[in-house]
C-alpha atoms as a PDB file:
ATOM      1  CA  UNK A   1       4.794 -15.454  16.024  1.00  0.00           C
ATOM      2  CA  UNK A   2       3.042 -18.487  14.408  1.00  0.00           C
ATOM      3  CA  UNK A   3       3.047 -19.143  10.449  1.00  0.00           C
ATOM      4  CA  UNK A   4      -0.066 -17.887   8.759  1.00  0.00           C
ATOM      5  CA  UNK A   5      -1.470 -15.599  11.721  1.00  0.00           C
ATOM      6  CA  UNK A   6      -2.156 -12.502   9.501  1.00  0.00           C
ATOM      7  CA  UNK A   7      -4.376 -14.916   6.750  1.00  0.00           C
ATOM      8  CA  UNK A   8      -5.407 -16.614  10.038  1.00  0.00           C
ATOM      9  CA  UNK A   9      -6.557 -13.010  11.112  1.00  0.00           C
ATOM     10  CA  UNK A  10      -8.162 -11.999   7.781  1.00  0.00           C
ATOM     11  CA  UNK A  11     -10.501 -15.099   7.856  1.00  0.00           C
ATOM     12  CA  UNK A  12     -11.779 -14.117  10.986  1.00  0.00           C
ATOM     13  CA  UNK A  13     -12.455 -10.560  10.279  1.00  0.00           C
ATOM     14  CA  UNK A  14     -14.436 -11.601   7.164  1.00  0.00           C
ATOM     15  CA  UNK A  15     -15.849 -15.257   8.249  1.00  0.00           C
ATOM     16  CA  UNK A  16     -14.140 -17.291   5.872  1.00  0.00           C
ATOM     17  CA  UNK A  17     -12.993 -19.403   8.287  1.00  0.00           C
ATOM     18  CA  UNK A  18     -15.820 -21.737   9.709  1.00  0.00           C
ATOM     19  CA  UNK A  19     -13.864 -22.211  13.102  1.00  0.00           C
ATOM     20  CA  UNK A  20     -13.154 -19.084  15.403  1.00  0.00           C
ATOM     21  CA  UNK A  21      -9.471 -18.596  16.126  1.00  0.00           C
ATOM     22  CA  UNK A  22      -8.039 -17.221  19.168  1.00  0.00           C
ATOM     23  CA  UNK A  23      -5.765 -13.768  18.192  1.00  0.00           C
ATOM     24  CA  UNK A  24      -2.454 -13.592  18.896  1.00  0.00           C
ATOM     25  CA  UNK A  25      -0.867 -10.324  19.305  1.00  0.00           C
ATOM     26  CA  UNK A  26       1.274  -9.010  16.429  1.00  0.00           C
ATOM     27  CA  UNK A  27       4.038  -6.643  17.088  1.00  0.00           C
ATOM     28  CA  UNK A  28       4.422  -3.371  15.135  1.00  0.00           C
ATOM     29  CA  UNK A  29       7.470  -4.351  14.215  1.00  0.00           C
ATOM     30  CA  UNK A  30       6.110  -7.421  12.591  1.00  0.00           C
ATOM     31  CA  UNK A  31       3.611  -5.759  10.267  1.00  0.00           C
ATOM     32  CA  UNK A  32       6.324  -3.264   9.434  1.00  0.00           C
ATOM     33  CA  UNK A  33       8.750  -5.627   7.924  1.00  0.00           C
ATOM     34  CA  UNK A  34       5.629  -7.265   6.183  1.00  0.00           C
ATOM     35  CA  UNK A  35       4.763  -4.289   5.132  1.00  0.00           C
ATOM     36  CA  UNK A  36       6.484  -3.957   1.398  1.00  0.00           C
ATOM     37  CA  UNK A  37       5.780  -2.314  -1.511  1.00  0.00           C
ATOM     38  CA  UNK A  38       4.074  -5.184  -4.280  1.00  0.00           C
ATOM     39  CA  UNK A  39       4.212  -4.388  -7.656  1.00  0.00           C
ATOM     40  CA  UNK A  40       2.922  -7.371  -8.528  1.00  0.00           C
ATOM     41  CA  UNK A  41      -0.720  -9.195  -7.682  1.00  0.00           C
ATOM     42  CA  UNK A  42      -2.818 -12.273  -8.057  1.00  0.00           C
ATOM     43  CA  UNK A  43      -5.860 -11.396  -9.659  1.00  0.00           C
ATOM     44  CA  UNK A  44      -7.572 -14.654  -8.276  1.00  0.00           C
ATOM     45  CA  UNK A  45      -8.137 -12.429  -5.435  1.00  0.00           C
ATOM     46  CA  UNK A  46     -10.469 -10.022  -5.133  1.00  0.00           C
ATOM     47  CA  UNK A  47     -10.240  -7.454  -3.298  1.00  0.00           C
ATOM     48  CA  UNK A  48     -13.947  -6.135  -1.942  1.00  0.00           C
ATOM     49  CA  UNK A  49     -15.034  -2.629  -1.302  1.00  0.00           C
ATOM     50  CA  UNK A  50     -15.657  -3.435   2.072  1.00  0.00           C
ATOM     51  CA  UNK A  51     -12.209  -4.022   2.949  1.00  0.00           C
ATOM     52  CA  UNK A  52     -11.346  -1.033   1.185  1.00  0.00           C
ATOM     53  CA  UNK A  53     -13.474   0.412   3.661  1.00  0.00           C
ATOM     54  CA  UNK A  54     -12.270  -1.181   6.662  1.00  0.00           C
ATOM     55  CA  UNK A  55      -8.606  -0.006   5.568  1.00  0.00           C
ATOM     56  CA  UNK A  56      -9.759   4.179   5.092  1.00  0.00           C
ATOM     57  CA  UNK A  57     -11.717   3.664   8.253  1.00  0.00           C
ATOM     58  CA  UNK A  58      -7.919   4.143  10.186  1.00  0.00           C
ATOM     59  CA  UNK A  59      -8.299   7.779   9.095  1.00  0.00           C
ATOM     60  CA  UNK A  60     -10.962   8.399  12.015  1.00  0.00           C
ATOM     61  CA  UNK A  61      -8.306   7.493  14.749  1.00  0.00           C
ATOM     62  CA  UNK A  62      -4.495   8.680  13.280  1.00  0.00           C
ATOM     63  CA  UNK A  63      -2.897  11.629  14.071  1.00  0.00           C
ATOM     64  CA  UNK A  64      -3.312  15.399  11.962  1.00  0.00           C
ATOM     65  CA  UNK A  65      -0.927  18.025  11.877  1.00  0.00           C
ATOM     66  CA  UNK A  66      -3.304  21.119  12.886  1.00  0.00           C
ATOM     67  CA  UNK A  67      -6.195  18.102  13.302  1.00  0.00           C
ATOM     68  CA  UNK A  68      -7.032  19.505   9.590  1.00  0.00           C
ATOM     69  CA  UNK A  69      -8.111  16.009   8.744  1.00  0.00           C
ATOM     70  CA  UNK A  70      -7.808  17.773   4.809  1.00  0.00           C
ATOM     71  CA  UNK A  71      -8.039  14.199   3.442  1.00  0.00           C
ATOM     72  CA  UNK A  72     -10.268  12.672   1.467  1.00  0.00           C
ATOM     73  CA  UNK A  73     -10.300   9.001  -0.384  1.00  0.00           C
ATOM     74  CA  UNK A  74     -12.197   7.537  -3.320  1.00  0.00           C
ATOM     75  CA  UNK A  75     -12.209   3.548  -3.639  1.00  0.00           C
ATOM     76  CA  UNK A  76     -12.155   1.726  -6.937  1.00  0.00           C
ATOM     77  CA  UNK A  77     -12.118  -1.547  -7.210  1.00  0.00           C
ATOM     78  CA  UNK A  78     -12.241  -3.835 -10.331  1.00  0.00           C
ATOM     79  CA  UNK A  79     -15.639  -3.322 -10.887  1.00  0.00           C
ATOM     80  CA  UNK A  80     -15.358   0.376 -10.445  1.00  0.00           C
ATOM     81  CA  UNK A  81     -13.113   1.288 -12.473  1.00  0.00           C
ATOM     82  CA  UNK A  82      -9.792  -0.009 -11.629  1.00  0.00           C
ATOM     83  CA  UNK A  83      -8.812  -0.117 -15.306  1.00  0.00           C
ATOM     84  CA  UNK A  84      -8.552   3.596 -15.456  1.00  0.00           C
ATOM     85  CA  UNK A  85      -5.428   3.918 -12.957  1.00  0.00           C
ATOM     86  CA  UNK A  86      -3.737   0.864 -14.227  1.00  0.00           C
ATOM     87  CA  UNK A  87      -3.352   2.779 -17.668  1.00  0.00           C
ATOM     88  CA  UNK A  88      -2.439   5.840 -16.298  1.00  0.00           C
ATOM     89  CA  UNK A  89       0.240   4.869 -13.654  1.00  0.00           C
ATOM     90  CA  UNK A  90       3.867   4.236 -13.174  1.00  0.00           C
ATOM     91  CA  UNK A  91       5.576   1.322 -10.788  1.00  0.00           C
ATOM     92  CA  UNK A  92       8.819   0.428 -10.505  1.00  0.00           C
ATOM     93  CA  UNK A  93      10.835   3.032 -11.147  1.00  0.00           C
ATOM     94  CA  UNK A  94      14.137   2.025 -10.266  1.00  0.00           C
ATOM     95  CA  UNK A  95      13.141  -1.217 -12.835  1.00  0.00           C
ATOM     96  CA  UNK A  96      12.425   0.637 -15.789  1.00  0.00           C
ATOM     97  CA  UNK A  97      14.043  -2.995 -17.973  1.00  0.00           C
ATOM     98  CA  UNK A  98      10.903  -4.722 -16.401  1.00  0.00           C
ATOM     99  CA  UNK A  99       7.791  -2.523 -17.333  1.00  0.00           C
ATOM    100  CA  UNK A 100       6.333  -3.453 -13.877  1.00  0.00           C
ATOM    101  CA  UNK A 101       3.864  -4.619 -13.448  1.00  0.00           C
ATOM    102  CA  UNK A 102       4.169  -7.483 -15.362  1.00  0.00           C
ATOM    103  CA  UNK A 103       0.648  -8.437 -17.532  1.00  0.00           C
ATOM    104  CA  UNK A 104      -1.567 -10.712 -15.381  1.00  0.00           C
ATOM    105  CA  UNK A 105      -0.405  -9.160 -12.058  1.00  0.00           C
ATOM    106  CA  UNK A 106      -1.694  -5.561 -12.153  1.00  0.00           C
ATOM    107  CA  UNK A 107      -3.753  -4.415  -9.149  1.00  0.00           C
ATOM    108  CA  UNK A 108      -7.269  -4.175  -9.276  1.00  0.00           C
ATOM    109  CA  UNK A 109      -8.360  -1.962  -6.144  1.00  0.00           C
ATOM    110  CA  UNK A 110      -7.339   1.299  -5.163  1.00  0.00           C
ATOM    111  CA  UNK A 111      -7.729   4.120  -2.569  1.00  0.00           C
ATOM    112  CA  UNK A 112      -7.002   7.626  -4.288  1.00  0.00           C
ATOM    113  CA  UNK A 113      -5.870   9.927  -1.373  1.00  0.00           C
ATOM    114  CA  UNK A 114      -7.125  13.703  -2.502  1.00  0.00           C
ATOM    115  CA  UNK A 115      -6.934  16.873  -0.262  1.00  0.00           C
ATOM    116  CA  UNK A 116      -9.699  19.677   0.538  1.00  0.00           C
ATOM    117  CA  UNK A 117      -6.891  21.911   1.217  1.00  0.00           C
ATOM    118  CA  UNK A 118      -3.872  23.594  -1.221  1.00  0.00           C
ATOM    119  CA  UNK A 119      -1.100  21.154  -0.306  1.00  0.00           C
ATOM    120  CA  UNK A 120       1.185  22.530   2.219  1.00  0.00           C
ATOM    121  CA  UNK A 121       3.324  21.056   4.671  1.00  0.00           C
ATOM    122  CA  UNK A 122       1.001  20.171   7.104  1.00  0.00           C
ATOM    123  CA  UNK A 123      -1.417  17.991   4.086  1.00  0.00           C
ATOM    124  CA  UNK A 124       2.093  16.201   3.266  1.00  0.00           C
ATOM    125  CA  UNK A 125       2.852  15.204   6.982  1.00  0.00           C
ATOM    126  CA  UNK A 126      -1.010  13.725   7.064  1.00  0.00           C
ATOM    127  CA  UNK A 127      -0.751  11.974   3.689  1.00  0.00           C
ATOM    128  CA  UNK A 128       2.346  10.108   5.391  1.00  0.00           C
ATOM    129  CA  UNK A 129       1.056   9.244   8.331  1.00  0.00           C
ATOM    130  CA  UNK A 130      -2.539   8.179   6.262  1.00  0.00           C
ATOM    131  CA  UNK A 131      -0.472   5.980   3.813  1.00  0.00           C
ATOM    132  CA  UNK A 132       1.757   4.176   5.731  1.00  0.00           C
ATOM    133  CA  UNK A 133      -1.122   2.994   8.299  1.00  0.00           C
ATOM    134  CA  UNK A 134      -3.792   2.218   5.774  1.00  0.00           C
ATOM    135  CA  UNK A 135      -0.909  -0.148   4.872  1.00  0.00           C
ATOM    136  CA  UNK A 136      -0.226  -1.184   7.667  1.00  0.00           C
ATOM    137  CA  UNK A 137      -3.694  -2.255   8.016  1.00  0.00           C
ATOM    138  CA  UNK A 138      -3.769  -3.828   5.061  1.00  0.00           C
ATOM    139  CA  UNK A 139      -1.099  -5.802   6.108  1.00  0.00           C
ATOM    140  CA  UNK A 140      -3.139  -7.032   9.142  1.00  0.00           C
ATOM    141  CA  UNK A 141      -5.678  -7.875   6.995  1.00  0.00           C
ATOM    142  CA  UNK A 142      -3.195  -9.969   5.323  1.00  0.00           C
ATOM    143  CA  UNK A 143      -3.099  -8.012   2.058  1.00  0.00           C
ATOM    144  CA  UNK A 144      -0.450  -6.082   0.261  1.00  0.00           C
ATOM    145  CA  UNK A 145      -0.247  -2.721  -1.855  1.00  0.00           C
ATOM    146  CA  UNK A 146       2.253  -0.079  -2.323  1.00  0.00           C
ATOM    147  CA  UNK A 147       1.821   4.212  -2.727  1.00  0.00           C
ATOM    148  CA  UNK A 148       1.839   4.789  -6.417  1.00  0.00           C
ATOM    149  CA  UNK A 149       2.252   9.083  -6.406  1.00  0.00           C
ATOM    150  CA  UNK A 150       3.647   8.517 -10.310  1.00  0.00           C
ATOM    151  CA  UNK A 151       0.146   8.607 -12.301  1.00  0.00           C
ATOM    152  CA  UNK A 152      -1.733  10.526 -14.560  1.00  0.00           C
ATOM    153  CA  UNK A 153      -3.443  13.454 -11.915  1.00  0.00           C
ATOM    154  CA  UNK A 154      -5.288  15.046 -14.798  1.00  0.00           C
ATOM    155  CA  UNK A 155      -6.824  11.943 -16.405  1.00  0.00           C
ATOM    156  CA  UNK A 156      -7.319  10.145 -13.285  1.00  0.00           C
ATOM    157  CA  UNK A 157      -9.142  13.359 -11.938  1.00  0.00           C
ATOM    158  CA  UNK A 158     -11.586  12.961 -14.872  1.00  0.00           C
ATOM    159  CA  UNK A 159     -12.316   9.237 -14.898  1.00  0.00           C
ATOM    160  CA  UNK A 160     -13.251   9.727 -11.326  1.00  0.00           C
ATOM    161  CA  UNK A 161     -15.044  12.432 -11.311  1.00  0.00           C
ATOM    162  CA  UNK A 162     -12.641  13.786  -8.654  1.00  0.00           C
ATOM    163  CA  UNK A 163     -14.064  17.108  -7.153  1.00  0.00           C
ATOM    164  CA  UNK A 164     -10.431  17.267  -4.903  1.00  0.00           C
ATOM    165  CA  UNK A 165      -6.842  17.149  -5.994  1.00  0.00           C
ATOM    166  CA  UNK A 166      -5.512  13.451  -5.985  1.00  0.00           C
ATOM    167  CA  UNK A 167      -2.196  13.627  -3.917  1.00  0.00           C
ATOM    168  CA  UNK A 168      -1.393   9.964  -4.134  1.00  0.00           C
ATOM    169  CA  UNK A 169      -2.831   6.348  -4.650  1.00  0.00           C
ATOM    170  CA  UNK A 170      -2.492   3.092  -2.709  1.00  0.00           C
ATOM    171  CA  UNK A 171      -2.964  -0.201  -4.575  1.00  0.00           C
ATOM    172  CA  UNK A 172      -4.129  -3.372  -2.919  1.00  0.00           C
ATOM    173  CA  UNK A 173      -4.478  -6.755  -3.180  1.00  0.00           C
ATOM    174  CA  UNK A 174      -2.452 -10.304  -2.833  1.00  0.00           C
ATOM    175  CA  UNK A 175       1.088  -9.768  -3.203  1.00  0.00           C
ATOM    176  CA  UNK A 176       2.500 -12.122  -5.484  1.00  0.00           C
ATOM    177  CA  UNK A 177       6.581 -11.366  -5.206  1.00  0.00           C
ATOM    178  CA  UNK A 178       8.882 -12.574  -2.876  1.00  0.00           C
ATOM    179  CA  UNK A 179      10.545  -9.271  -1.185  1.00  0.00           C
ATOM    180  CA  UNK A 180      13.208  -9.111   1.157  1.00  0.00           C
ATOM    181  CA  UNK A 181      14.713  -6.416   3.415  1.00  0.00           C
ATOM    182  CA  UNK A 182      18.809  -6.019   3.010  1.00  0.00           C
ATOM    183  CA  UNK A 183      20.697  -3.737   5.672  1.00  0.00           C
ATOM    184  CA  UNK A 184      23.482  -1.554   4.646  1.00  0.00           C
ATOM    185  CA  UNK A 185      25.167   1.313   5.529  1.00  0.00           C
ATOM    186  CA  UNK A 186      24.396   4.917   5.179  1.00  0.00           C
ATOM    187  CA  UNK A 187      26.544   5.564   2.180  1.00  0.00           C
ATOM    188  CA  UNK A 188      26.063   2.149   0.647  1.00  0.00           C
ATOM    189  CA  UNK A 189      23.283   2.045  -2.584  1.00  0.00           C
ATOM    190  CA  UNK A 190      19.999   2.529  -1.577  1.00  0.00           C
ATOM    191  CA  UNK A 191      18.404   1.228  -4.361  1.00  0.00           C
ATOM    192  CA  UNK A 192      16.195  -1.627  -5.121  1.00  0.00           C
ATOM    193  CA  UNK A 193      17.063  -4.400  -6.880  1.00  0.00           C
ATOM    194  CA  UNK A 194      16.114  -7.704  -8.233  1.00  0.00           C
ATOM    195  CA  UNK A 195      18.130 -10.907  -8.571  1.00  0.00           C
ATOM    196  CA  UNK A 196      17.909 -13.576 -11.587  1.00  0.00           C
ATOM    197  CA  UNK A 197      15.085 -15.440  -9.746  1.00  0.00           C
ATOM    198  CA  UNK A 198      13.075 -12.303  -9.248  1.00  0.00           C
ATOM    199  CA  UNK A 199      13.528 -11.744  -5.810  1.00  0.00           C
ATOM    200  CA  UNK A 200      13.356  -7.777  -4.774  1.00  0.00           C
ATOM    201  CA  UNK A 201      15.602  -6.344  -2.266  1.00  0.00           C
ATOM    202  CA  UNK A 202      15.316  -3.225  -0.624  1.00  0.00           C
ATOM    203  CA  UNK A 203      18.234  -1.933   1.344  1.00  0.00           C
ATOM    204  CA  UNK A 204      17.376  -0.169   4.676  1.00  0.00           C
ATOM    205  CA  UNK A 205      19.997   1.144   6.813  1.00  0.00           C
ATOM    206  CA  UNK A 206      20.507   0.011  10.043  1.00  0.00           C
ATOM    207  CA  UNK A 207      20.114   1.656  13.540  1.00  0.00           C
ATOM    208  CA  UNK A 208      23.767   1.795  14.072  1.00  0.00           C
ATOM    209  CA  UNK A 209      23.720   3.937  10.629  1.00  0.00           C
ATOM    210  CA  UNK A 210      20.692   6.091  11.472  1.00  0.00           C
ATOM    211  CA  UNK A 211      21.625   7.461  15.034  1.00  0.00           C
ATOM    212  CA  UNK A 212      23.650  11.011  15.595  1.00  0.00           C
END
């Protein structure tokens, strides 16, 4: 896989580039472990509705438990209000020392994920499989963002408008930290961590440790 292919891949899909590129396939694998949970952005990029758009617009292909398709989303973006969940959400939890995010790097566009239905079982296994591939197509785009389910419900219902119950919220944007995946075993810490240069590392246990 070739250096730069997923930026190479966003200027194509929204002509910034003025030569055409050929695409490359990218594994699944590849966008998974690219995949990562940013806390931290750089607001020199912004991030338009219309890639907001292009990342909900999985939703009409993915799999539903029942085919309920229960989900609905609401983009904001900076212009739209992106102040509102910034002051009303939590990141970092395992970090509490670092107040994440850190001033200068919050994100400025979001997709709140709300359901039609009473959540149940079958709205949780949708809001999974929604999350993790509007991320993952974010991450094609060659964008970042992370699930953010600790925020404000009641106050971010409000300064939306919201006529559904917000389950959860994806922020994205540029990633600006340096993240890297650390295997361990399946009784070893699980927890994130960063070292003195800032550097995040999220253990994952490996196959060996997951299989029966």
């Amino acid at each position: 896989m070739a250096d730069g292919y997923l930026e190479k891949r966003y200027d194509e899909v929204f002509g910034r580039g003025a030569k055409k590129t050929v695409v490359k396939h990218v594994s699944l694998e590849t966008l998974m472990e690219k995949n990562r949970s940013y806390r931290g952005y750089d607001k020199s990029f912004e991030v338009k509705r219309e890639m907001l758009e292009r990342i909900v617009a999985v939703n009409t292909k993915i799999a539903s438990a029942k085919n309920q398709q229960a989900l609905r989303f609401k983009l904001v973006t900076k212009e739209t209000g992106a102040e509102h969940i910034v002051q009303n959400m939590k990141l970092g939890g395992l970090l509490p020392e670092l107040h994440l995010p850190f001033p200068g790097t919050e994100p400025e566009a979001f997709i709140i994920i709300c359901t039609t239905l009473p959540e149940n079982k079958f709205v949780d296994i949708d809001l999974g499989i929604a999350a993790q591939s509007m991320l993952l197509k974010a991450t094609e785009m060659g964008l970042n963002g992370i699930m953010i389910g600790a925020f404000n419900k009641a106050k971010v219902t409000e300064a939306f408008d919201l006529p559904y119950e917000p389950l959860l919220i994806l922020a994205i944007g540029k990633g600006k930290e340096t993240i890297r995946l650390k295997p361990i075993g399946p009784d070893d810490d699980k927890a994130y961590y960063r070292d003195g240069q800032g550097i995040q590392y999220v253990p994952k246990i490996t196959l060996d440790g997951l299989l029966l």
